[in-house]
C-alpha atoms as a PDB file:
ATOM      1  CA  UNK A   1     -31.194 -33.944-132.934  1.00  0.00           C
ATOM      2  CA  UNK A   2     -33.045 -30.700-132.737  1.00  0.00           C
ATOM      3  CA  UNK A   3     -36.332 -30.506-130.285  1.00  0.00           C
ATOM      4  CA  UNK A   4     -39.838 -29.174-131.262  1.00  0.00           C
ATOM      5  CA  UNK A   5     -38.979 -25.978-130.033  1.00  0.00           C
ATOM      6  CA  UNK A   6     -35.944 -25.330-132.033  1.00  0.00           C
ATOM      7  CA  UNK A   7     -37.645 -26.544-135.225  1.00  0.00           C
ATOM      8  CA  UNK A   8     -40.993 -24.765-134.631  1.00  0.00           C
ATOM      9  CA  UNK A   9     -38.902 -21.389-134.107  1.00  0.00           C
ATOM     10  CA  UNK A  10     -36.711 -22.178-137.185  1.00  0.00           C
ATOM     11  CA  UNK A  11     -40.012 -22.409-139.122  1.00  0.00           C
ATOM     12  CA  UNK A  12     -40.782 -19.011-138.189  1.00  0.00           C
ATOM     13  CA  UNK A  13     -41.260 -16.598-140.717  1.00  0.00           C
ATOM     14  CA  UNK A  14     -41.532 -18.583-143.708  1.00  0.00           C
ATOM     15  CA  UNK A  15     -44.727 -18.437-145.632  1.00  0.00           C
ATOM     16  CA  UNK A  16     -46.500 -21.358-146.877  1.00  0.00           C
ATOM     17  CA  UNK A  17     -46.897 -22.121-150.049  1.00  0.00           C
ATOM     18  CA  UNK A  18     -50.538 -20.919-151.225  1.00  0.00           C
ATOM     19  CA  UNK A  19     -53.533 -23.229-151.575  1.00  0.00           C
ATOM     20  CA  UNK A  20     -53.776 -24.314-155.113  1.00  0.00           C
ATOM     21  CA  UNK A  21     -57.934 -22.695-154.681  1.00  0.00           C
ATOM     22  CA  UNK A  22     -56.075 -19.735-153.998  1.00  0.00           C
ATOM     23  CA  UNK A  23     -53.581 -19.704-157.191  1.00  0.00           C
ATOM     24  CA  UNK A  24     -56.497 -20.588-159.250  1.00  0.00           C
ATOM     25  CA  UNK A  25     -58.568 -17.836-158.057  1.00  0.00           C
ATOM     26  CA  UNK A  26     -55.944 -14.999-158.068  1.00  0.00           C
ATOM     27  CA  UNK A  27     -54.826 -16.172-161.633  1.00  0.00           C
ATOM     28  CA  UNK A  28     -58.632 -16.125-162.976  1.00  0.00           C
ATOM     29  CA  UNK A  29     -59.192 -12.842-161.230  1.00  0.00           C
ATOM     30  CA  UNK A  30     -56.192 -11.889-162.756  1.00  0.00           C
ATOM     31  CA  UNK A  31     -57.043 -12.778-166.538  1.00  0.00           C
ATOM     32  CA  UNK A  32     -61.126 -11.000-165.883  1.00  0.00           C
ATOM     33  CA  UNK A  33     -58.814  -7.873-165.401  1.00  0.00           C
ATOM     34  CA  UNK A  34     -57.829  -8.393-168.646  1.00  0.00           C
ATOM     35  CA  UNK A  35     -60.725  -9.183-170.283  1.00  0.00           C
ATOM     36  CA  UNK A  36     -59.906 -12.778-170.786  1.00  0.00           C
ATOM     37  CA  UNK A  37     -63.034 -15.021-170.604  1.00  0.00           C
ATOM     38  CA  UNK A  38     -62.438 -17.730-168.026  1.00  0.00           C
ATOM     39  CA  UNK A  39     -64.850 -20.596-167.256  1.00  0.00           C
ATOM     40  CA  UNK A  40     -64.793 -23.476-164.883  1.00  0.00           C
ATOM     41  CA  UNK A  41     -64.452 -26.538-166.816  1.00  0.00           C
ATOM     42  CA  UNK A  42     -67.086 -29.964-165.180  1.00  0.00           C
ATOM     43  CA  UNK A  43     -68.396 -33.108-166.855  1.00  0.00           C
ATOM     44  CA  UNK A  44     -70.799 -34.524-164.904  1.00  0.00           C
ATOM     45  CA  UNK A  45     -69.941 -38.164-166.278  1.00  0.00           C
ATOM     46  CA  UNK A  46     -66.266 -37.598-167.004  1.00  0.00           C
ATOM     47  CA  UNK A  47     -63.891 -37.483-164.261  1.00  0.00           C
ATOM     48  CA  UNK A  48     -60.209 -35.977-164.173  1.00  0.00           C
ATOM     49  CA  UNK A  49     -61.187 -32.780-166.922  1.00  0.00           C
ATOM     50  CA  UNK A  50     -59.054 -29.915-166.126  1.00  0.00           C
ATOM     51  CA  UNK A  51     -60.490 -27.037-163.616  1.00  0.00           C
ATOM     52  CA  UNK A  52     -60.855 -24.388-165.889  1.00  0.00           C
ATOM     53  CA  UNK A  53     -60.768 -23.021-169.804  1.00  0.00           C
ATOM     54  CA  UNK A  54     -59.444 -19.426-170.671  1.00  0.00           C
ATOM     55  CA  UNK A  55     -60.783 -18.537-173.952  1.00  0.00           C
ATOM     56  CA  UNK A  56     -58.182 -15.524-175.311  1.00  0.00           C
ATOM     57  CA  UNK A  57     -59.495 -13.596-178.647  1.00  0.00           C
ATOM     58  CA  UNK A  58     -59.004 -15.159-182.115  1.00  0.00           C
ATOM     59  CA  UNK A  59     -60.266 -18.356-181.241  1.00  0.00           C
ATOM     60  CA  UNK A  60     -57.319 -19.210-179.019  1.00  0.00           C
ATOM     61  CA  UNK A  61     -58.756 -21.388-176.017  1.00  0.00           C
ATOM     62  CA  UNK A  62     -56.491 -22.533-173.127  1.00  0.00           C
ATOM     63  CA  UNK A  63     -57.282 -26.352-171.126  1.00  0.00           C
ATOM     64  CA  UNK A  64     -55.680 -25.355-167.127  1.00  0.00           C
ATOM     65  CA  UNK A  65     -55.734 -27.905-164.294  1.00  0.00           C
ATOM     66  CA  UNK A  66     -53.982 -25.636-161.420  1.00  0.00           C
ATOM     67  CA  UNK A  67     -51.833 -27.600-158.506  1.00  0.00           C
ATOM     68  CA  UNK A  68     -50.596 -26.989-155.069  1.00  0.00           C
ATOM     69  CA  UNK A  69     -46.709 -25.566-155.826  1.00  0.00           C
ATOM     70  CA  UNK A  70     -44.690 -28.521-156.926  1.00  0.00           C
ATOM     71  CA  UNK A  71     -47.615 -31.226-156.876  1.00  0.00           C
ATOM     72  CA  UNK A  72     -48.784 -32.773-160.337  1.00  0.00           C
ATOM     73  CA  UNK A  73     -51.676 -34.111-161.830  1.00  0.00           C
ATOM     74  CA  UNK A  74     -52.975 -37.206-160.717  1.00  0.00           C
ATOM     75  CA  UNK A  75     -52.676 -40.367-163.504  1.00  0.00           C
ATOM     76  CA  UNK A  76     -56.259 -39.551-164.119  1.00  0.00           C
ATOM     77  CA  UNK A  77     -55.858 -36.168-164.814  1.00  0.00           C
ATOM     78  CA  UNK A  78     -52.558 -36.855-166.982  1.00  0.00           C
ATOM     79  CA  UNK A  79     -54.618 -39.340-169.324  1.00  0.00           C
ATOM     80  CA  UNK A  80     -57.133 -36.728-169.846  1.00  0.00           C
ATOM     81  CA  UNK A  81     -54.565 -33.817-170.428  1.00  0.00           C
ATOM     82  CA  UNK A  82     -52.722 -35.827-172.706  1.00  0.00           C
ATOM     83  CA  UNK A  83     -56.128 -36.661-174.943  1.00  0.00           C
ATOM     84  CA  UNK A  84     -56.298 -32.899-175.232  1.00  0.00           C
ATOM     85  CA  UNK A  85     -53.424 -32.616-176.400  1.00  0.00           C
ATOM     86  CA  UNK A  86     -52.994 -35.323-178.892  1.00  0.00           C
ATOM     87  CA  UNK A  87     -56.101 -33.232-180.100  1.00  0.00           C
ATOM     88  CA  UNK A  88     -53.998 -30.373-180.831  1.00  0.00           C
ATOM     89  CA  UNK A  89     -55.298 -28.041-177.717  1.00  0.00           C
ATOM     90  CA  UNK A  90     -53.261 -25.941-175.729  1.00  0.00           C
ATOM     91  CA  UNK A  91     -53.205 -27.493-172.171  1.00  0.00           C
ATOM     92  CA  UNK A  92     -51.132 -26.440-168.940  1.00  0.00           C
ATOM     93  CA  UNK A  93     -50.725 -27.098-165.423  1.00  0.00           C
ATOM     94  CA  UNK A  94     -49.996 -24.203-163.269  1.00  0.00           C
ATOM     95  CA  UNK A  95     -48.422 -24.302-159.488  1.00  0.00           C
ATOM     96  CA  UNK A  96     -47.890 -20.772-158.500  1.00  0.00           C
ATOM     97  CA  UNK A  97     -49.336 -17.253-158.836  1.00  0.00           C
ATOM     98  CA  UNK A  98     -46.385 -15.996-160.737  1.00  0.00           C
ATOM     99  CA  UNK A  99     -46.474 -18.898-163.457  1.00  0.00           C
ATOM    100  CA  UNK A 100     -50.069 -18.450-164.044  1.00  0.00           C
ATOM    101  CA  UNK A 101     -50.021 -14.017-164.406  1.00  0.00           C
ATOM    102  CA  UNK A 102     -47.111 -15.321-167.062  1.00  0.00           C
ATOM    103  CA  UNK A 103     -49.164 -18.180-168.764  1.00  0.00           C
ATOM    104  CA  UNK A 104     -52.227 -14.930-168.823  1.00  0.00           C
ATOM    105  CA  UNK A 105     -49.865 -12.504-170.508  1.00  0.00           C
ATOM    106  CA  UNK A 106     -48.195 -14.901-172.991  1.00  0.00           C
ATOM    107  CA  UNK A 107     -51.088 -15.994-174.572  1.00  0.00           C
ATOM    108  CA  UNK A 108     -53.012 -12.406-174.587  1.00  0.00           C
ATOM    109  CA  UNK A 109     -49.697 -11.773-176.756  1.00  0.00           C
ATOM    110  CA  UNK A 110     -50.352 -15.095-178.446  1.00  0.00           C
ATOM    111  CA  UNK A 111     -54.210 -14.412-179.214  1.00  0.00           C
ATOM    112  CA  UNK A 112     -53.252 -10.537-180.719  1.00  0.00           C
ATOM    113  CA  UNK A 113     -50.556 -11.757-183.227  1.00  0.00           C
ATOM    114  CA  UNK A 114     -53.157 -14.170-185.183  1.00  0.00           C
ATOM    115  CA  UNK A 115     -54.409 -12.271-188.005  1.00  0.00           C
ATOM    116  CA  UNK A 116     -58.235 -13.491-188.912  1.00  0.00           C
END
């Protein structure tokens, strides 16, 4: 059995997993670089809507609730991502900085292909 000590210094080092307020806001920042139009997404009487909408040219509008790294959506927040997308939107949760620059780029990609 290993004491404190030898744990705390084995946890040395290692870098914790970002807050998911600071995914979210790196990943918007990230999209206003590119010119995508990002809003914060509230309902005053509807609980459990995702945190944000990234609206991407040609009409193409993205639904993102953003999560601690590994963590999911709560049952509340799964029933109301899964109305949006029985309605046909484009929904996603993101967990991490990396996943989120990715999510930005694909559908900037995405947007640029559809022909109006």
């Amino acid at each position: 059995m290993k004491n404190f000590k030898e744990k705390e210094q084995k946890d040395w080092g290692k870098a914790a997993d970002p807050l998911e307020k600071t995914i979210e806001k790196t990943v918007k920042d990230y999209a206003r670089g590119l010119k995508v139009l990002v809003r914060k997404y509230s309902s005053p009487s509807q609980r459990s809507v995702p945190d944000d909408i990234f609206f991407f040219d040609n009409g193409v509008a993205v639904f993102v609730e953003f999560k601690r790294k590994g963590k999911r959506p709560t049952p509340a927040q799964a029933e109301e991502l899964g109305k949006l997308i029985d309605r046909g939107y484009h929904v996603l949760v993101i967990d991490n900085i990396a996943e989120g620059k990715r999510f930005v780029n694909h559908y900037i990609n995405y947007a640029a292909s559809i022909e109006r």
